[in-house]
N, C-alpha and C. Protein backbone atom coordinates (compact mmCIF):
# COMPACT_ATOMS: atom_id res chain seq x y z
N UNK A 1 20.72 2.90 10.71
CA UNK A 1 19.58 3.15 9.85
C UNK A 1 19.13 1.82 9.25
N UNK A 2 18.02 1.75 9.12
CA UNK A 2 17.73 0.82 8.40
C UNK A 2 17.51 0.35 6.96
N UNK A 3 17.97 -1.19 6.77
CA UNK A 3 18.41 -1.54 5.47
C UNK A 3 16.51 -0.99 4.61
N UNK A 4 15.73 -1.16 4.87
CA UNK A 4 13.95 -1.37 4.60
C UNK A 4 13.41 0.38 4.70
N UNK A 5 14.62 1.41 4.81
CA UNK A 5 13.96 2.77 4.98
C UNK A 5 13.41 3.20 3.64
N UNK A 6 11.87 4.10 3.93
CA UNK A 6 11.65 4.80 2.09
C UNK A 6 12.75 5.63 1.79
N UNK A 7 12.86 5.10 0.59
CA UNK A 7 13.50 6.21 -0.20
C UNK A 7 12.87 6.64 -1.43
N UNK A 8 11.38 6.45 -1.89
CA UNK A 8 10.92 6.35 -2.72
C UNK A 8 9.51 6.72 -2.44
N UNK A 9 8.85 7.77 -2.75
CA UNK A 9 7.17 7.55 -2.22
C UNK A 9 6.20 7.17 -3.04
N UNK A 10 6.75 6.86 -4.53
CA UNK A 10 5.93 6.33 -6.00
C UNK A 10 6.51 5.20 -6.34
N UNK A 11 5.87 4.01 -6.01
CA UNK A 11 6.68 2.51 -5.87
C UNK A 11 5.32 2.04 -7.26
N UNK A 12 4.06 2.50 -6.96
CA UNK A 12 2.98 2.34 -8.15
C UNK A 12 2.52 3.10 -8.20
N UNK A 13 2.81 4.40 -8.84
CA UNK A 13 1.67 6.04 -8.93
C UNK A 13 0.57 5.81 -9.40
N UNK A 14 0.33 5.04 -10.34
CA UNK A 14 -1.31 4.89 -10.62
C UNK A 14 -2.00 4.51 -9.29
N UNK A 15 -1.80 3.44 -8.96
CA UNK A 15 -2.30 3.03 -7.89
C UNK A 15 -2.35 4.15 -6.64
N UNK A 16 -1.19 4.09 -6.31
CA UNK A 16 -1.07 5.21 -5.12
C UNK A 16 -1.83 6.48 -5.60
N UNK A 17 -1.73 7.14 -6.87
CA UNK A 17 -2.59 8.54 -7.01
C UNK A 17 -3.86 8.09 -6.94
N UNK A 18 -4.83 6.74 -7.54
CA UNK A 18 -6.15 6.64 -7.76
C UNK A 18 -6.57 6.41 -5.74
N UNK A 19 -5.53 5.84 -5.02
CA UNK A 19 -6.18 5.74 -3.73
C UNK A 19 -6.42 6.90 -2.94
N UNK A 20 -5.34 7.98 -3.10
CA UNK A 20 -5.57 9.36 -2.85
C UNK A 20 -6.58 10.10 -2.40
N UNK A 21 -6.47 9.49 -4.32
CA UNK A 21 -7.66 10.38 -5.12
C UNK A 21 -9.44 10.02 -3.88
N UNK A 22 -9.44 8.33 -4.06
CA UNK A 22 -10.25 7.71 -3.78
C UNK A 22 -10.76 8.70 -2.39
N UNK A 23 -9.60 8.46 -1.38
CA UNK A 23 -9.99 9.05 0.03
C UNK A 23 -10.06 10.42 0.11
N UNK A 24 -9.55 11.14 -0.94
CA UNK A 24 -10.08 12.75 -0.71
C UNK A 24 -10.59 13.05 -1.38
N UNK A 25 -11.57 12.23 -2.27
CA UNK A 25 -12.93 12.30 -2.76
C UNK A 25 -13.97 12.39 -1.66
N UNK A 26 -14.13 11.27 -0.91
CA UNK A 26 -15.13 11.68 0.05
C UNK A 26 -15.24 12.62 0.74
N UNK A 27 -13.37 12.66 1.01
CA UNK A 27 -13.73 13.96 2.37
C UNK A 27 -13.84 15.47 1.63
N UNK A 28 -13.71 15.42 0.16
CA UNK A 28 -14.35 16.59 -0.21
C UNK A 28 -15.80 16.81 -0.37
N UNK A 29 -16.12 15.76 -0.46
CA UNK A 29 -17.94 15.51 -0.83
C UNK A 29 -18.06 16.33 0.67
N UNK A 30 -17.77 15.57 1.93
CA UNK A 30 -17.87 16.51 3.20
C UNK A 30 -17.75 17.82 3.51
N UNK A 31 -16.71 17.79 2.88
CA UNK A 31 -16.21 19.56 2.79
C UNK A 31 -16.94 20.19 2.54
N UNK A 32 -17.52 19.95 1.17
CA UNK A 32 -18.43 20.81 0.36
C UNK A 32 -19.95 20.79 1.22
N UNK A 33 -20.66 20.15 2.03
CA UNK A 33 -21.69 19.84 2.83
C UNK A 33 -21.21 20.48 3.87
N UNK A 34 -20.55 20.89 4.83
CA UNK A 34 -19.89 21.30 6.27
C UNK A 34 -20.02 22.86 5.91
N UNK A 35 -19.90 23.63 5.22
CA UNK A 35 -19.73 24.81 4.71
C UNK A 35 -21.16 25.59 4.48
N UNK A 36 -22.00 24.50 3.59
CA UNK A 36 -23.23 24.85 3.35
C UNK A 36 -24.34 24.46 4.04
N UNK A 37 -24.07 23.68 5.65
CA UNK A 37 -25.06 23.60 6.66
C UNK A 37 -24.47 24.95 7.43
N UNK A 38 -23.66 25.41 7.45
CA UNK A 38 -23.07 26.36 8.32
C UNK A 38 -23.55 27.86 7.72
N UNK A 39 -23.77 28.00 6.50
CA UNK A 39 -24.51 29.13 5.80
C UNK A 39 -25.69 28.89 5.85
N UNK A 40 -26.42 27.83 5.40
CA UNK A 40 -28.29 27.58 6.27
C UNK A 40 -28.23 28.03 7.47
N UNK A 41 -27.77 27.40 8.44
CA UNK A 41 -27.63 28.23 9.68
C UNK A 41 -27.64 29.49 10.04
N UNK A 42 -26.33 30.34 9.51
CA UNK A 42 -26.59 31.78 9.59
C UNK A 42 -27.74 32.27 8.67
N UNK A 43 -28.12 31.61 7.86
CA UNK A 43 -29.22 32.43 6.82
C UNK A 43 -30.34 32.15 7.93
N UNK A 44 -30.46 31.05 8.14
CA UNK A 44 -31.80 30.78 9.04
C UNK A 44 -31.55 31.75 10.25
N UNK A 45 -31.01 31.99 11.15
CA UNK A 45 -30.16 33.25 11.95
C UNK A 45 -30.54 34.19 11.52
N UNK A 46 -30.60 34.85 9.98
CA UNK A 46 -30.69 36.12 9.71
C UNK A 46 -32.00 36.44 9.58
N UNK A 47 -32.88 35.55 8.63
CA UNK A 47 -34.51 35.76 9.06
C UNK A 47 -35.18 35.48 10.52
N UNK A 48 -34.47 34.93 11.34
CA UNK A 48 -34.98 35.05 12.74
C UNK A 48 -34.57 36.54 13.31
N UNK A 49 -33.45 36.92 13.40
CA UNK A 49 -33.25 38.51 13.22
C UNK A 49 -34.01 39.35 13.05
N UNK A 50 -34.16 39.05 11.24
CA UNK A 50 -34.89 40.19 10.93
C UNK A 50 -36.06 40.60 11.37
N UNK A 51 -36.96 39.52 12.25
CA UNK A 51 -38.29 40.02 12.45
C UNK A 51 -38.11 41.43 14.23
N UNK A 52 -36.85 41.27 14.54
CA UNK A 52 -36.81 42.18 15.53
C UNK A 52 -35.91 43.38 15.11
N UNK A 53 -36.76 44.87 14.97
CA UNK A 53 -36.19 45.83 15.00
C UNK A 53 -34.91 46.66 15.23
N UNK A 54 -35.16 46.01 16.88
CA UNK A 54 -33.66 46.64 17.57
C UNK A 54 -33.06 45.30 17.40
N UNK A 55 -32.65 44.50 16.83
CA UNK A 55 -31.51 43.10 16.75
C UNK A 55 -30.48 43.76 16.56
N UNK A 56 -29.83 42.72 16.45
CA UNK A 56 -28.00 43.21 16.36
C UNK A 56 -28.02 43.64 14.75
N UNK A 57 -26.95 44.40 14.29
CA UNK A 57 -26.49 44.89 13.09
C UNK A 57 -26.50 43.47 11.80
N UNK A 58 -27.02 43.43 10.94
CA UNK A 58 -26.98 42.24 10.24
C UNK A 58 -26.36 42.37 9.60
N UNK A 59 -25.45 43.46 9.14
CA UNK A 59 -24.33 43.79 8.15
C UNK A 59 -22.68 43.52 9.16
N UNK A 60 -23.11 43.66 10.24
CA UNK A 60 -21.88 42.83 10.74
C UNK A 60 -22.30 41.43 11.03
N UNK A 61 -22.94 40.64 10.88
CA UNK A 61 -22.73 39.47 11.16
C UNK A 61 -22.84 38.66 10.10
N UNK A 62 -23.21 39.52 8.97
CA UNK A 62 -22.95 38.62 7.45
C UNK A 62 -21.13 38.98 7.23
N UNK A 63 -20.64 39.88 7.59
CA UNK A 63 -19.25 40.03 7.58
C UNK A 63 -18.84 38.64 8.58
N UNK A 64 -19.46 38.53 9.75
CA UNK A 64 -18.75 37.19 10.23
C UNK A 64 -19.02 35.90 9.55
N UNK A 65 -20.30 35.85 8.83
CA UNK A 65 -20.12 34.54 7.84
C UNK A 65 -19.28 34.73 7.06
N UNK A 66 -19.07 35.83 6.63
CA UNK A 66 -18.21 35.55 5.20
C UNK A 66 -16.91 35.44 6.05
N UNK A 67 -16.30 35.74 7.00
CA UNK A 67 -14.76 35.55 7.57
C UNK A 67 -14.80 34.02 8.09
N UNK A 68 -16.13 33.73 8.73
CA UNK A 68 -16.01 32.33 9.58
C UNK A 68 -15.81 31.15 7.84
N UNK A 69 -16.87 31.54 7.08
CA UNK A 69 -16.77 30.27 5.38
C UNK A 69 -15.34 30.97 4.92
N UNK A 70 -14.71 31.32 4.96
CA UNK A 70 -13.04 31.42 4.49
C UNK A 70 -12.84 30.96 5.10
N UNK A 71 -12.52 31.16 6.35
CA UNK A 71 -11.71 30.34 7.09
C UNK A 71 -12.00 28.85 7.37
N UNK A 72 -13.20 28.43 7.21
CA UNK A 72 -13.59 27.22 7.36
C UNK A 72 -13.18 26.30 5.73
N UNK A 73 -13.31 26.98 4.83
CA UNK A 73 -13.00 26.70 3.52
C UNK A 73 -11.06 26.43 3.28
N UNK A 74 -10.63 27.47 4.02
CA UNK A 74 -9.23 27.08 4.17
C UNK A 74 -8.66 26.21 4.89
N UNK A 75 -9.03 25.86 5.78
CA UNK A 75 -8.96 24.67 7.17
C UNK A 75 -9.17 23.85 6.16
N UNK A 76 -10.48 23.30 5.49
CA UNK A 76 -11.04 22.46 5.17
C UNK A 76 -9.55 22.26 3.72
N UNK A 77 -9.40 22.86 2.76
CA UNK A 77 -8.29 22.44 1.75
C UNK A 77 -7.10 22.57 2.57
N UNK A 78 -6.44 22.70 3.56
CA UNK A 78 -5.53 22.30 4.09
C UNK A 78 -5.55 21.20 4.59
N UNK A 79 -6.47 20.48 5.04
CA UNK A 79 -7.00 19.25 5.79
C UNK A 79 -6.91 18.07 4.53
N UNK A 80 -7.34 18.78 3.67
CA UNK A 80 -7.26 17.54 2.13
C UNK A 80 -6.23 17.27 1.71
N UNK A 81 -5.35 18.54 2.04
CA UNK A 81 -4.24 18.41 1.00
C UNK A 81 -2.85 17.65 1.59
N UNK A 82 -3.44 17.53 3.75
CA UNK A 82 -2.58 16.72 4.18
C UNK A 82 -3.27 15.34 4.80
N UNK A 83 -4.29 15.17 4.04
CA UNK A 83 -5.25 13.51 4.00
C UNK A 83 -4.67 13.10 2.96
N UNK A 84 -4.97 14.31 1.77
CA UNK A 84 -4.21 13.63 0.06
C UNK A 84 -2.00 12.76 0.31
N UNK A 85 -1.63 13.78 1.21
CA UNK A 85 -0.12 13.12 1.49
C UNK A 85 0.17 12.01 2.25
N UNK A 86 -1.33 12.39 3.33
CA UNK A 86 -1.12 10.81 4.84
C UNK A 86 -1.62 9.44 3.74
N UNK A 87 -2.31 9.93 2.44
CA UNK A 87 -2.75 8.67 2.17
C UNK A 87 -1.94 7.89 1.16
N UNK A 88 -1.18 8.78 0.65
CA UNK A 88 0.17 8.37 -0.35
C UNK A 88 0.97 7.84 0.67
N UNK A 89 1.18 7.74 1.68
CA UNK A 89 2.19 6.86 2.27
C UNK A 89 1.44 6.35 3.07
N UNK A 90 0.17 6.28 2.96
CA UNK A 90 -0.57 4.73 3.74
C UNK A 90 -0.71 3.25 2.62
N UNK A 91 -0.52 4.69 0.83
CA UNK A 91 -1.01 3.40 -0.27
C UNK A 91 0.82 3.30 -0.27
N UNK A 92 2.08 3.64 -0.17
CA UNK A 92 3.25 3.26 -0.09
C UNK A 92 3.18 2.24 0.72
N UNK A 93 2.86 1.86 1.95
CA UNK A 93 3.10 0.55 3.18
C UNK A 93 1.98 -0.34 2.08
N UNK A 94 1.66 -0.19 0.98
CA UNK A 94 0.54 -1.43 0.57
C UNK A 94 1.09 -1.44 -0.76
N UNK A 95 1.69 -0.63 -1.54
CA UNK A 95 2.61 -0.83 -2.94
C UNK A 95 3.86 -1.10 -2.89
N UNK A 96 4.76 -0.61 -1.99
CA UNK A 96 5.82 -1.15 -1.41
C UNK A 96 6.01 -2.95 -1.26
N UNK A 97 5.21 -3.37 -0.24
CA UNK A 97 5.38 -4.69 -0.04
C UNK A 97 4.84 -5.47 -1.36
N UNK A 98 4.07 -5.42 -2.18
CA UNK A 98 3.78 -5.74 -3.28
C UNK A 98 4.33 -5.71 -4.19
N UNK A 99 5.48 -4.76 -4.61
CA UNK A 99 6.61 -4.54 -5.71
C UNK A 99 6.97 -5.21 -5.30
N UNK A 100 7.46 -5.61 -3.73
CA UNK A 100 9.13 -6.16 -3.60
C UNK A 100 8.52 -7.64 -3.16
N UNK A 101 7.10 -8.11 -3.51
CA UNK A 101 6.91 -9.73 -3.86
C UNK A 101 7.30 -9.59 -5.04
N UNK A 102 6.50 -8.75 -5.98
CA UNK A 102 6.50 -9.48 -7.43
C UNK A 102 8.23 -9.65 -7.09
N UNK A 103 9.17 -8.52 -7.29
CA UNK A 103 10.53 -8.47 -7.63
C UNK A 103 11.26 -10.01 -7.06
N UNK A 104 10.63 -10.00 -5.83
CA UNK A 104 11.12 -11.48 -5.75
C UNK A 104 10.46 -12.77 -6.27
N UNK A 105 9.11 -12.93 -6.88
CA UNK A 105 8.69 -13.74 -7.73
C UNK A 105 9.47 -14.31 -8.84
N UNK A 106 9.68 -12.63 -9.30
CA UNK A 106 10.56 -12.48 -10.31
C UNK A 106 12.07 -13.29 -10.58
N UNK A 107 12.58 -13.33 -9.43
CA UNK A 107 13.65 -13.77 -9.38
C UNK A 107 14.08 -15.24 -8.82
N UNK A 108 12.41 -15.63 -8.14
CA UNK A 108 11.99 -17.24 -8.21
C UNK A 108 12.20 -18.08 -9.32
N UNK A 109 11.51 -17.25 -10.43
CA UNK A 109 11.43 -17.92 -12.15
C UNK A 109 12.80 -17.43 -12.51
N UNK A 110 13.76 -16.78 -12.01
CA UNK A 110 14.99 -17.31 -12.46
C UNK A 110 15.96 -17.81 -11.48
N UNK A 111 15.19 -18.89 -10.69
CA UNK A 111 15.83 -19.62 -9.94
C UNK A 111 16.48 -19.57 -8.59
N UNK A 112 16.29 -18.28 -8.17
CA UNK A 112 16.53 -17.72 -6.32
C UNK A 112 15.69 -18.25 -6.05
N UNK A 113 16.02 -18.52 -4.89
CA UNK A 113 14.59 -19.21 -3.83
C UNK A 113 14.99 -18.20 -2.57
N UNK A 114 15.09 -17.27 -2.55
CA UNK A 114 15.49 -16.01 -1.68
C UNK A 114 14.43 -15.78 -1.20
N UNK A 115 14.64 -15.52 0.50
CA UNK A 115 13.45 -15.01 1.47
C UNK A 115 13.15 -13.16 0.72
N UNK A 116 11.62 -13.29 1.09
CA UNK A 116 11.00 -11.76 1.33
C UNK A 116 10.98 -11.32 1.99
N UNK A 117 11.32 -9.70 2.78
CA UNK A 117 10.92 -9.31 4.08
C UNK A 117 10.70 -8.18 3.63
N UNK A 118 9.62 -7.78 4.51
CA UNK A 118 8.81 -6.07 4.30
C UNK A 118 9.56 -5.57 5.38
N UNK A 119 9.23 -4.37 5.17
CA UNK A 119 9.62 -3.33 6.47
C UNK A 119 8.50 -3.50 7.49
N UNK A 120 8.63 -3.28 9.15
CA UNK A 120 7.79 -3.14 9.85
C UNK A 120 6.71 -2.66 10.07
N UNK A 121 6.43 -1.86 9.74
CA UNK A 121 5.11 -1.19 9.34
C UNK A 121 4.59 -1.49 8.36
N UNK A 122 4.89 -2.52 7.21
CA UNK A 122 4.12 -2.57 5.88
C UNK A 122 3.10 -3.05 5.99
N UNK A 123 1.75 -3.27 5.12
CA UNK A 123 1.11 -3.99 5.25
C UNK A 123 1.44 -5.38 4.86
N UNK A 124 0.34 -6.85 5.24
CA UNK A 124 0.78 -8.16 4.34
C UNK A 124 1.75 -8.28 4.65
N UNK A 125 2.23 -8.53 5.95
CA UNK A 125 3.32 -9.14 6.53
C UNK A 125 2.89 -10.56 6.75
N UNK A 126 1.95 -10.94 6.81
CA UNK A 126 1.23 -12.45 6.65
C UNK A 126 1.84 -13.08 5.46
N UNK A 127 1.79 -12.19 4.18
CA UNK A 127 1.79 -12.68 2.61
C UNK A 127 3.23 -13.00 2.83
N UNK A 128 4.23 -11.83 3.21
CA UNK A 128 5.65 -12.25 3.36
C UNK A 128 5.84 -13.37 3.93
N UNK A 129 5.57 -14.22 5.25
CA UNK A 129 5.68 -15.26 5.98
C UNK A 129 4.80 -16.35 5.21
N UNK A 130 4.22 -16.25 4.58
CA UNK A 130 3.78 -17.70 3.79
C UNK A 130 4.47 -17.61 2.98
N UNK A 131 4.96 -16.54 2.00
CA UNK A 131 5.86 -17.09 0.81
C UNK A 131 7.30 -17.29 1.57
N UNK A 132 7.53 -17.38 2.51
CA UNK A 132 8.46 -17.80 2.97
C UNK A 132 8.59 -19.06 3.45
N UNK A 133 7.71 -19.16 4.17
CA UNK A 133 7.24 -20.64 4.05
C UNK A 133 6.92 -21.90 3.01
N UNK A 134 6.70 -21.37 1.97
CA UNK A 134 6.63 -21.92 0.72
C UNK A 134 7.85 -21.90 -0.11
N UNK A 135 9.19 -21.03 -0.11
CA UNK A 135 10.02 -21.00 0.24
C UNK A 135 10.96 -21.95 0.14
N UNK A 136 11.03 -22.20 1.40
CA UNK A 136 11.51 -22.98 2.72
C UNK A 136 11.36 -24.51 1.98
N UNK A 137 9.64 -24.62 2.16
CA UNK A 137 9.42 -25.99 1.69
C UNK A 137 9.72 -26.41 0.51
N UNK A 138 9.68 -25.68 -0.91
CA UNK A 138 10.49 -25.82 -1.82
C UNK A 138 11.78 -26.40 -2.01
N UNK A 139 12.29 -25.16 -1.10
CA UNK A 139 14.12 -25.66 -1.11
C UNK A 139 14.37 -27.24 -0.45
N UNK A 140 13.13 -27.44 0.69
CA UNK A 140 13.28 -28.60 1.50
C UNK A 140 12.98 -29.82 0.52
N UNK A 141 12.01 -29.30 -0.33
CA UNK A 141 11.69 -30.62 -1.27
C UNK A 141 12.87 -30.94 -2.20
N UNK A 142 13.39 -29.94 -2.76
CA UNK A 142 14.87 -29.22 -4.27
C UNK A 142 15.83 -30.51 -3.71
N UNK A 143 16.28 -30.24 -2.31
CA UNK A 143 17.26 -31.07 -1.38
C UNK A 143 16.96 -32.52 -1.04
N UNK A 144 15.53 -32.84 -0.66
CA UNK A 144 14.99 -34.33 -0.69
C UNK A 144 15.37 -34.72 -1.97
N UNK A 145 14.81 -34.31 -2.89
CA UNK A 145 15.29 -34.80 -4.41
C UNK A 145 16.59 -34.48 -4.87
N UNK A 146 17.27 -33.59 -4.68
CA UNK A 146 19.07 -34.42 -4.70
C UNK A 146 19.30 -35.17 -4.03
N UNK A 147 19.21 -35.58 -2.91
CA UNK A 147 19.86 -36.75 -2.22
C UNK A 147 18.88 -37.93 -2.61
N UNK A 148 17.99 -38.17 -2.96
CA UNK A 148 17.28 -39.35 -3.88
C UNK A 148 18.53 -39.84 -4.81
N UNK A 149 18.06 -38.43 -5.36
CA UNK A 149 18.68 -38.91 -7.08
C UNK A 149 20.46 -39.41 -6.58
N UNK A 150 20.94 -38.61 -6.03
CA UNK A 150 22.44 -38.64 -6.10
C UNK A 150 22.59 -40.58 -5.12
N UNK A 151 21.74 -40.65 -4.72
CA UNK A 151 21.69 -42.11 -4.08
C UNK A 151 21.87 -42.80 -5.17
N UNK A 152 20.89 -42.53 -5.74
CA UNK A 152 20.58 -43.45 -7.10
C UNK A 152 21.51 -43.38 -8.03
N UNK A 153 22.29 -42.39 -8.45
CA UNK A 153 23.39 -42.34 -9.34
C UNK A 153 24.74 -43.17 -8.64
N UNK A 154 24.72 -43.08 -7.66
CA UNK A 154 25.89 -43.84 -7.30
C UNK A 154 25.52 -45.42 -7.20
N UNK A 155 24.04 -45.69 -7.29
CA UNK A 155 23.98 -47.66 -7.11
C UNK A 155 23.82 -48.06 -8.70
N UNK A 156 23.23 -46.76 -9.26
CA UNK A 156 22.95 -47.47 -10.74
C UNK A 156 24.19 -47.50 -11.32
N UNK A 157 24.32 -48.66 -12.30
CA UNK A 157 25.37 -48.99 -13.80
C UNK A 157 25.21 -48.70 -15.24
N UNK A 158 23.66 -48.51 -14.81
CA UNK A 158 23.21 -48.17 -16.27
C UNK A 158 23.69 -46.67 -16.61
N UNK A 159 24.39 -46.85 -18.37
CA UNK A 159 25.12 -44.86 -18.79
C UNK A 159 23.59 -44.57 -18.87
N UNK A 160 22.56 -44.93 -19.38
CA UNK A 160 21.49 -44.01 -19.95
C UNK A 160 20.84 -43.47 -18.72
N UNK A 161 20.63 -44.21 -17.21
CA UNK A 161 20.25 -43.83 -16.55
C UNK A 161 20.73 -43.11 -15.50
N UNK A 162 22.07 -43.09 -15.75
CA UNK A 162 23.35 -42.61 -15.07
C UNK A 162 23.05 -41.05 -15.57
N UNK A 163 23.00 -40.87 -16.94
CA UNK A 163 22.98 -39.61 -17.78
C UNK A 163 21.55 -38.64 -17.54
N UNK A 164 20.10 -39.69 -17.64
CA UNK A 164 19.12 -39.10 -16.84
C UNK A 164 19.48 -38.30 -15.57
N UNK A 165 19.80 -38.81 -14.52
CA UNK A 165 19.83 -38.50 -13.28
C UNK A 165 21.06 -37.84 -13.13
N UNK A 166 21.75 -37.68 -13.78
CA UNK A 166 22.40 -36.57 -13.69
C UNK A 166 22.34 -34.85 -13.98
N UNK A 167 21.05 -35.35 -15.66
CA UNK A 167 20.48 -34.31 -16.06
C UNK A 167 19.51 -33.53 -14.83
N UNK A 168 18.59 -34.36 -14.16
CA UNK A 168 17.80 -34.17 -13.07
C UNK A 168 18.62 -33.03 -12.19
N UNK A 169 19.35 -33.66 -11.72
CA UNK A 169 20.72 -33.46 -10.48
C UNK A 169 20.91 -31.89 -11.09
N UNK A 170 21.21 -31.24 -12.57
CA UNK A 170 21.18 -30.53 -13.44
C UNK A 170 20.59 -29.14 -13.14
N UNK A 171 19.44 -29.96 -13.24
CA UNK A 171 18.02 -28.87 -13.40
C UNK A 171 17.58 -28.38 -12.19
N UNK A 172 18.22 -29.79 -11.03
CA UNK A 172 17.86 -29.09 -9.72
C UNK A 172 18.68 -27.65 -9.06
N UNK A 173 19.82 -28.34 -9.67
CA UNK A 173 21.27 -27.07 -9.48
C UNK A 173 20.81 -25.85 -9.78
N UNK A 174 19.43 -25.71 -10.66
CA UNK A 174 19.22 -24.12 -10.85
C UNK A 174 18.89 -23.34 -10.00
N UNK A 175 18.41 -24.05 -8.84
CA UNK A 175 17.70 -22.70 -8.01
C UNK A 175 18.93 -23.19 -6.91
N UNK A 176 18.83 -21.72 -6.50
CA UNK A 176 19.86 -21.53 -5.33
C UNK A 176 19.11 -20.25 -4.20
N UNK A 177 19.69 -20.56 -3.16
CA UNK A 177 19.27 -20.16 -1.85
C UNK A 177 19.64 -18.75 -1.89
């Protein structure tokens, strides 16, 4: 199994409920339009009807609008209500990888210089590979500048500058890999 599996489907609920929200807003705006071209239709149907005598029964075929708009009305909130779930775990692959930058930002400013990795499917797998790269170059610079300094502490005689560059040497020691 994998170390990167959900176990969580509310990583940012505001976020994740307002995107939801966002995408089964429209497709209800649709909903609500799909239903009521389909009743113009039969209404327009029923005054074409009516002008012929012998037509078909119009009391059974307003019974089939009213069975065909239920059923089309139920399709239609079943359809939302599994757009409203596909889209909570489309805004999870985009809140997911975003918690687990900040969390490692987070733990930059207290001195990890620890790689990020998303799960395969996340979105901003780009964002992961540059801050990794940035990273990288960090730690590469952290290491150029100990071996400067530690050069320099071993040729200098001077205590005050001995004590500088040691402090340096110090401060670099904070971040770790």
């Amino acid at each position: 199994m994998s170390p990167f599996r959900r176990r969580v489907l509310f990583i940012n609920r505001p976020f994740q409920i307002r995107f939801a929200i966002y995408v089964c807003s429209w497709l209800f705006v649709l909903s609500i339009i799909y239903p009521m071209l389909v009743s113009q239709l039969y209404e327009w149907f029923f005054r074409y009807l009516a002008g012929d005598p012998n037509g078909p029964m119009i009391a059974a075929l307003q019974k089939s609008r009213h069975d065909m708009l239920f059923w089309l009305t139920l399709m239609q909130v079943c359809f939302m209500l599994m757009t409203f779930l596909m889209s909570l775990f489309m805004s999870h692959r985009i809140a997911g990888p975003l918690y687990k930058l900040s969390k490692t930002l987070n733990q930059f400013r207290n001195g990890s210089l620890a790689r990020v990795g998303f799960r395969k499917n996340d979105y901003f797998q780009e964002v992961a590979g540059d801050y990794n790269l940035m990273i990288d170059s960090v730690a590469d610079q952290i290491d150029a500048s100990k071996v400067h300094l530690e050069r320099a502490l071993a040729s200098t005689e001077n205590e005050t500058t001995r004590k500088e560059i040691d402090g340096a040497l110090k401060a670099l020691g904070y971040f770790k890999r």
